[in-house]
Structure formats: C-alpha cells, structure tokens
Protein backbone atom coordinates (compact mmCIF):
# COMPACT_ATOMS: atom_id res chain seq x y z
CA UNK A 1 0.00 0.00 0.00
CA UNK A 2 1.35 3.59 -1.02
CA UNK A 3 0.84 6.19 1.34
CA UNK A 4 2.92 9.03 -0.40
CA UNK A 5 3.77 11.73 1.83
CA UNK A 6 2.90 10.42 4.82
CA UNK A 7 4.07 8.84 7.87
CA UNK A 8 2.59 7.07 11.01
CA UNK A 9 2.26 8.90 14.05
CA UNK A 10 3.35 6.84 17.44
CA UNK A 11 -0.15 6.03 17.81
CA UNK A 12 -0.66 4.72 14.10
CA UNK A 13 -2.88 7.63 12.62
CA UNK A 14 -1.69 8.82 8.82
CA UNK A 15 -0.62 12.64 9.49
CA UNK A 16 0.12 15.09 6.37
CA UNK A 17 3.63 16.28 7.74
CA UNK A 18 5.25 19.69 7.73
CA UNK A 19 8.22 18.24 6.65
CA UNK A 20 6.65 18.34 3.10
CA UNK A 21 5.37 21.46 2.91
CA UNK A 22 8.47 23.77 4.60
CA UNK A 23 10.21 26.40 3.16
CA UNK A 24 13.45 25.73 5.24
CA UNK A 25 16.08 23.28 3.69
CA UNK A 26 16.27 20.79 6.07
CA UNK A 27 13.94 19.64 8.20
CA UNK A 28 13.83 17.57 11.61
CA UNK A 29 11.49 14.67 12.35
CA UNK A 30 11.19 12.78 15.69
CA UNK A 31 8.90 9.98 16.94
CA UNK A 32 9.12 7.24 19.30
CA UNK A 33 8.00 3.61 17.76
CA UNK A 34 6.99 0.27 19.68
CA UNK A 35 8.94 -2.75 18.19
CA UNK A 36 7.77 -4.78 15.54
CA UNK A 37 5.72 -1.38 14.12
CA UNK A 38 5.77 -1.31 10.16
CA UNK A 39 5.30 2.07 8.16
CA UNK A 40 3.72 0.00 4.64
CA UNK A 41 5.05 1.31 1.28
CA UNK A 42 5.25 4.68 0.45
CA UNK A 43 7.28 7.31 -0.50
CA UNK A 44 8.38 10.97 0.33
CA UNK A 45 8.61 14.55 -1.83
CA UNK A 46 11.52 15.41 -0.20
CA UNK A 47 14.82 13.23 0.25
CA UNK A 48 15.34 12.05 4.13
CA UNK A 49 18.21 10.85 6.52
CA UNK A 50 17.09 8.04 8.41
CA UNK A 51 18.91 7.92 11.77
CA UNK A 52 17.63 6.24 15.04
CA UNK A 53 19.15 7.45 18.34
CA UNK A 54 17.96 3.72 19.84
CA UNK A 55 17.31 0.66 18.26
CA UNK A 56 17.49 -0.71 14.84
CA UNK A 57 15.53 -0.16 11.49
CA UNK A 58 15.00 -2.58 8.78
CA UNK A 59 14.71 -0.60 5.02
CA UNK A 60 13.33 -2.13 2.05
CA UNK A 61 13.29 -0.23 -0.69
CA UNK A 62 12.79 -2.08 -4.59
CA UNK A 63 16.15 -3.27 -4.87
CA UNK A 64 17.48 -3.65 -1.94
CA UNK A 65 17.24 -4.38 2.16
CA UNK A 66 18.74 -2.49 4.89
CA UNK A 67 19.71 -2.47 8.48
CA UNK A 68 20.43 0.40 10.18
CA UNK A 69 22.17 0.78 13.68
CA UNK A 70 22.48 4.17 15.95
CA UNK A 71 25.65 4.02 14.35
CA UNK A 72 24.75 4.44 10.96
CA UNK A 73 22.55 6.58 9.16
CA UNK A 74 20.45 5.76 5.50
CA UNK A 75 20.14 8.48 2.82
CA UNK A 76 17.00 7.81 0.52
CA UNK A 77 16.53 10.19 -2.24
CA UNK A 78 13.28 11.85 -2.71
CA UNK A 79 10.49 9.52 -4.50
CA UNK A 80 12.73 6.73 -3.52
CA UNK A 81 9.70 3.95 -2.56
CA UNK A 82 10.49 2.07 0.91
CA UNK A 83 9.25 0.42 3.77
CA UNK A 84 10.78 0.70 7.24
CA UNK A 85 9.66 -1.87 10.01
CA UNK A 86 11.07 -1.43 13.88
CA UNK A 87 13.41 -4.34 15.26
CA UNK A 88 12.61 -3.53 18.89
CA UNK A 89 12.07 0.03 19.83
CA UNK A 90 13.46 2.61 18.10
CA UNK A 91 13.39 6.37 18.75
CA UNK A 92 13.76 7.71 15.09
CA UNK A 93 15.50 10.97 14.54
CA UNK A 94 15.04 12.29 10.87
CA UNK A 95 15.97 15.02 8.41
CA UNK A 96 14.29 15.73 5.49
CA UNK A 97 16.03 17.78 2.34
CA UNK A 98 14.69 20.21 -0.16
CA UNK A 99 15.47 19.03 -3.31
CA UNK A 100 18.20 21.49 -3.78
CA UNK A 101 19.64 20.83 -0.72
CA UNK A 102 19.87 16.77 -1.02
CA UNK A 103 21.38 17.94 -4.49
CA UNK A 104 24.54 18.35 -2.40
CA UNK A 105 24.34 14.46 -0.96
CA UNK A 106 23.44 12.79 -4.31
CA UNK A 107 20.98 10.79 -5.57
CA UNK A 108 21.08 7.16 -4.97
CA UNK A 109 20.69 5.79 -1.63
CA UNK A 110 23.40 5.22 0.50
CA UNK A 111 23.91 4.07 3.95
CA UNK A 112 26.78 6.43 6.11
CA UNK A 113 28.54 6.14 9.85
CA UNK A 114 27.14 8.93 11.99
CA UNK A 115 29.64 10.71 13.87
CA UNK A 116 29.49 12.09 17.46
CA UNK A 117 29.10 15.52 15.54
CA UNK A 118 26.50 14.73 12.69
CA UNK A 119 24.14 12.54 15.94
CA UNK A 120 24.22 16.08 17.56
CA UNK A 121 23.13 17.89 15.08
CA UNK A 122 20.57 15.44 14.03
CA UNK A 123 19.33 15.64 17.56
CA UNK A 124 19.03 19.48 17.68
CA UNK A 125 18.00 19.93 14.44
CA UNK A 126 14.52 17.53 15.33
CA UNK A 127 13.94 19.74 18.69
CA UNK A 128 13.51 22.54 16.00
CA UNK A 129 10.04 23.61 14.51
CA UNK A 130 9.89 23.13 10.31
CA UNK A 131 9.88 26.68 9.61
CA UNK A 132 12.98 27.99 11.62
CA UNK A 133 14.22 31.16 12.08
CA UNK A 134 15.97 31.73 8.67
CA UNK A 135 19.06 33.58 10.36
CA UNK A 136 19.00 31.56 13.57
CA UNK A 137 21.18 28.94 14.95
CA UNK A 138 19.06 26.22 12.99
CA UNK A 139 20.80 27.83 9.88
CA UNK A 140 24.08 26.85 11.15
CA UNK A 141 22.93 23.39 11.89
CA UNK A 142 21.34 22.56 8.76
CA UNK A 143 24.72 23.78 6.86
CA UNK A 144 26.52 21.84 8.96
CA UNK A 145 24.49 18.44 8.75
CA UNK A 146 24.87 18.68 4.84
CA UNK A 147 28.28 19.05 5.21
CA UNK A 148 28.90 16.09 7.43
CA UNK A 149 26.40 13.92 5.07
CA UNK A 150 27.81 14.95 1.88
CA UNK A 151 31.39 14.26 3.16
CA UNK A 152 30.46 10.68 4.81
CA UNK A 153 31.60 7.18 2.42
CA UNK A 154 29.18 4.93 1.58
CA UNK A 155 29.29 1.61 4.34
CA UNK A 156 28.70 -2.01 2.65
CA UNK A 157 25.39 -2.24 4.63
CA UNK A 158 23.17 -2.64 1.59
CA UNK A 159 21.92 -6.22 0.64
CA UNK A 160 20.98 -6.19 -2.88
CA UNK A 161 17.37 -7.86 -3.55
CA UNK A 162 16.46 -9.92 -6.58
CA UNK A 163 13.83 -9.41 -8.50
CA UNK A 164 12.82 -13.22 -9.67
CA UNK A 165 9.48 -14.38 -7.99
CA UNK A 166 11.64 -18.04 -7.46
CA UNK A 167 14.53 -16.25 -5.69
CA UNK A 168 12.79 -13.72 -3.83
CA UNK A 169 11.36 -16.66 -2.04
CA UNK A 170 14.77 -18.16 -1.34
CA UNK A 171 16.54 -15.00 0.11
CA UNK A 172 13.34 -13.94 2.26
CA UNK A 173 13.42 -17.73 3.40
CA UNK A 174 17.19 -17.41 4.11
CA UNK A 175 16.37 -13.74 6.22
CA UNK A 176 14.35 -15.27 8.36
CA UNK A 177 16.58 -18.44 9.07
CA UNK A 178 20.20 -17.47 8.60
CA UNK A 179 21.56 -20.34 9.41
CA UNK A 180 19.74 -22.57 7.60
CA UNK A 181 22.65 -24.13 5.26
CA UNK A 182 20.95 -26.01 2.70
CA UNK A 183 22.66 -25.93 -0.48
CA UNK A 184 21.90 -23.24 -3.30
CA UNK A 185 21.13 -27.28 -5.39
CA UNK A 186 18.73 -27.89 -2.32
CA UNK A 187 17.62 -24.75 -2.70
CA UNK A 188 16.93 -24.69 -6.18
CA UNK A 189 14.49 -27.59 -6.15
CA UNK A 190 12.52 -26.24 -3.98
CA UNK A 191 12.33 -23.49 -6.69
CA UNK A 192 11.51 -25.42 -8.58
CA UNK A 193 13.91 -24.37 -11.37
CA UNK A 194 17.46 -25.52 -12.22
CA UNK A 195 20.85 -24.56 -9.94
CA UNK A 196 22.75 -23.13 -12.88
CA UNK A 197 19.62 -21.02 -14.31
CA UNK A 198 19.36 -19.54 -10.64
CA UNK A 199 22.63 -18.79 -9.91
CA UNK A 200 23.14 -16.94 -12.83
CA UNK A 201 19.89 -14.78 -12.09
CA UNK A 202 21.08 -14.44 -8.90
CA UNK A 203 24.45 -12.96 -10.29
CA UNK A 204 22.79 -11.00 -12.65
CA UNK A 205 20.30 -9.28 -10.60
CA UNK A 206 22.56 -8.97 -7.58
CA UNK A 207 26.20 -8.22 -8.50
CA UNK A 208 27.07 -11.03 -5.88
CA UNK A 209 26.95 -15.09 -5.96
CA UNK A 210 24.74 -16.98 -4.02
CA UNK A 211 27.57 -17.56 -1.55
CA UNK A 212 28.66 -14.18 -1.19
CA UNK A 213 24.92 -12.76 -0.91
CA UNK A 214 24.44 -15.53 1.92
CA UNK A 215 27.64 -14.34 3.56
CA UNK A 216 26.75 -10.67 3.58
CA UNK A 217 23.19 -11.30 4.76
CA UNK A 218 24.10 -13.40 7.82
CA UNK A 219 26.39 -10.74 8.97
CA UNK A 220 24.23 -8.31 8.53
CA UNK A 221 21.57 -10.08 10.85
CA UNK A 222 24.51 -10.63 13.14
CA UNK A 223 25.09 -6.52 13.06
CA UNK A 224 21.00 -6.59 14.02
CA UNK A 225 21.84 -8.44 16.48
CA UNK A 226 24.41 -7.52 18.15
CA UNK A 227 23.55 -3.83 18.45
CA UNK A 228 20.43 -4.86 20.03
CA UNK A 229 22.60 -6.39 22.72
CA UNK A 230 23.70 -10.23 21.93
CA UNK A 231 26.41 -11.50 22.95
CA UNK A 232 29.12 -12.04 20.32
CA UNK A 233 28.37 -16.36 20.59
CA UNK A 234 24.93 -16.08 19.42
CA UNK A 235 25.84 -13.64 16.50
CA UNK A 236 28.48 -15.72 15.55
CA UNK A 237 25.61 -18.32 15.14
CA UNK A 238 23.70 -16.21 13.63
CA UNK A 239 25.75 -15.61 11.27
CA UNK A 240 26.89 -19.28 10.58
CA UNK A 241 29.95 -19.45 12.10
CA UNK A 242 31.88 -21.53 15.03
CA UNK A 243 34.70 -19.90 15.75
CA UNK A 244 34.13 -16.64 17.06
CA UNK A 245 37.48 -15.07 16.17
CA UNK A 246 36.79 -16.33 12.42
CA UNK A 247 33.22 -14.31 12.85
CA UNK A 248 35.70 -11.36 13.91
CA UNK A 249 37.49 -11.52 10.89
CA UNK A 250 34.64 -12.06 8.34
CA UNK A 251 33.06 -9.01 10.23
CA UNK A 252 35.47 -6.57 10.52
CA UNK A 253 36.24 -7.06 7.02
CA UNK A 254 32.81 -6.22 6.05
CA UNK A 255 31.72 -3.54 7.66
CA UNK A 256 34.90 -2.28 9.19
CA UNK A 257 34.30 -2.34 12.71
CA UNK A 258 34.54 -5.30 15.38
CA UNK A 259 31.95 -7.20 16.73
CA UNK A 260 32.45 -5.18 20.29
CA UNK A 261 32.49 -2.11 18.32
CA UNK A 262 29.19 -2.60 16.76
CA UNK A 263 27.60 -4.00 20.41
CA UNK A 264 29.23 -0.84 22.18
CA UNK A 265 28.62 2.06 20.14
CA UNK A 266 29.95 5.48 21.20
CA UNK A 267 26.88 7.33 20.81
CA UNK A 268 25.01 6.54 24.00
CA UNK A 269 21.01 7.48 24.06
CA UNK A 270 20.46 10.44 25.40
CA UNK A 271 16.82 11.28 24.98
C-alpha cells in the first residue's frame, strides 16, 4: 500500500507532515516507535536521513534491504519507494532535504557512519520547529548536517534484492533463518527451477553469488543483532559461524568495525 507523503504517528494515525510542505532546507522529524511497528510502502517529496538514536531499522526499498544501527545513518533520495519496520524500539531521529539541498548528498541511496558531531546535530536539528528562524542557529545546523552527510563514504550495509518471484522466495526464506545451510542445489528444487539457471539470475540481478549474498546477509543479521545487545556467541551463530574469532574476521572485514564495536557504540542514548 502507497501512502505518499505520509508517515505514522506513534499512535498509528496517517498525518500530512510539515516536513513536506516547509520552506526551510532541512527539516527535523522525531517519533518514538513500539517494536515490531511497520510504516507499509510509500514514498516521500523530499529526500530524508534516516537515523535512530535507539534501536534498529530494517529498510526495504525495490532493490534492496537495509539495516540500520544508531551508528549508521540511510540516505533515501526523494520519490525513492520504501518500507521501514522497527526491530525492537526505536526512537527515530530524521531530516528531510529540499530538493536542492539533497542535491549536495546525491541521488542514490546510501547508507553512512554517523559521527558524534553529525548525531548532535541530528538531535538538535529535530527539537527545532519546520519553519525555523531563517538567520538563527538552525541555519548553522542545517549547513553543517549537509556538510557532514555529503562528506560521509558509503558503508557495505546494503543487501541487494532480486527481483525473480523463485529467488525472492529463497533470500526472504534465508532472512528469516540465517543459518539454515541447505545448499543453493537444495535450494533450487525447492524453486523449482534448475541450480545453474538460478545462480546466474542471482548474479545478474545482484552483483554477488549466491555464496557471497548468503555471507553478507548473515552478517548483517549478526550486526542486528548484536547492536540490540547479543552477545558475540549467538551472532556468531547467527551468522553461521563456530569460531568466534573467524566471525571477527569475516566481520570486521565487512563492515569495518569489530563485533564489540558494533555492540558498544559510542553514541550513548540520550533522549
């Protein structure tokens, strides 16, 4: 269901935000969510930074899944259709961009590491009404946040979604039991179509082989989990691995950070 323009409100009604309709470049957003709440399909005028001072987000947009920490933040350009569903509370703490001021960012969607800065100004930038004071400290703030966004690399936190109706129902199978190691052959009769027509789909409409894709999506539930607070054993298993200093490795190398790292983040919640 598209609900263009609109967002739920922490009680679940559809309100026409101001967000939309301000003159002022950026604009902060802030609302509290229970876990497990779902905003449906829809879609925005105006290009956002989704950022969550506690908990974790899940993303879907048409090509692609992602999870995003407190220590990360997702640009979506505007238009860009997307879901985003709650893993356990979250309090949410957006911007949203005129178009000429997401020109500065880009325009694909890209998932960046939130600094102790760029939290702070996200913070004080959502205590802010839309239509600040055009010469007042909010000025400064919005300048700054596209600045810091702008300036931020791309993380490897998006997990690229096929498109085939036969492999969609693998990976979502696979999201929901990452450890499940049945073979992409084992997976491919229940398919119902041949291994070697599938993986090269899969290639195709992914970048990545099925191996890889599996790899990158186990860690990335492991990230989920661990920034929710599991211990480093359980997202090792997770994540399909025994040895917890290979899980180490295979993380680190991935998304650049240790396992501790993304358990402990620096930026503590601070309502």
């Amino acid at each position: 269901m598209k609900t263009t323009g609109q967002v739920l409100s922490a009680i679940g009604h559809a309100e026409t935000p101001a967000f939309e309709t301000a003159a002022r470049p950026v604009v902060g957003f802030s609302c509290d969510y229970h876990s497990g709440v779902s905003s449906g399909v829809h879609s925005h005028a105006r290009a956002q930074l989704l950022y969550a001072i506690a908990g974790v987000m899940r993303v879907e947009t048409c090509d692609a899944s992602y999870i995003v920490p407190p220590t990360t933040a997702l640009f979506l350009p505007a238009h860009a259709l997307h879901s985003v569903s709650m893993d356990g509370p979250v309090a949410m703490r957006e911007l949203f961009l005129r178009e000429d001021a997401a020109a500065s960012v880009g325009a694909s969607p890209k998932v960046i590491a939130v600094s102790g800065l760029l939290r702070e100004v996200i913070v004080a930038t959502c205590q802010e009404p839309a239509e600040w004071e055009p010469n007042g400290r909010t000025h400064h703030l919005a300048a700054l946040a596209l600045d810091e966004i702008a300036r931020s690399s791309a993380l490897p936190l998006r997990l690229p979604m096929p498109k085939d109706d036969r492999l969609r129902r693998v990976v979502i199978a696979l999201r929901e039991r990452p450890h499940d190691d049945r073979t992409f052959e084992e997976w491919s009769e229940l398919a119902n179509a041949s291994s070697r027509t599938l993986a090269r789909i899969f290639r195709i409409e992914t970048g990545l082989s099925f191996r890889q894709w599996r790899q990158q999506a186990r860690l990335t539930e492991a990230l989920s989990a661990l920034t929710m607070g599991a211990p480093p054993a359980k997202a090792a298993a997770i994540a399909g691995f025994q040895s917890i200093p290979a899980f180490g490795a295979a993380f680190r190398a991935l998304f650049g950070i240790t396992p501790g790292q993304a358990r402990h983040p620096k930026h503590e919640h601070k309502g």
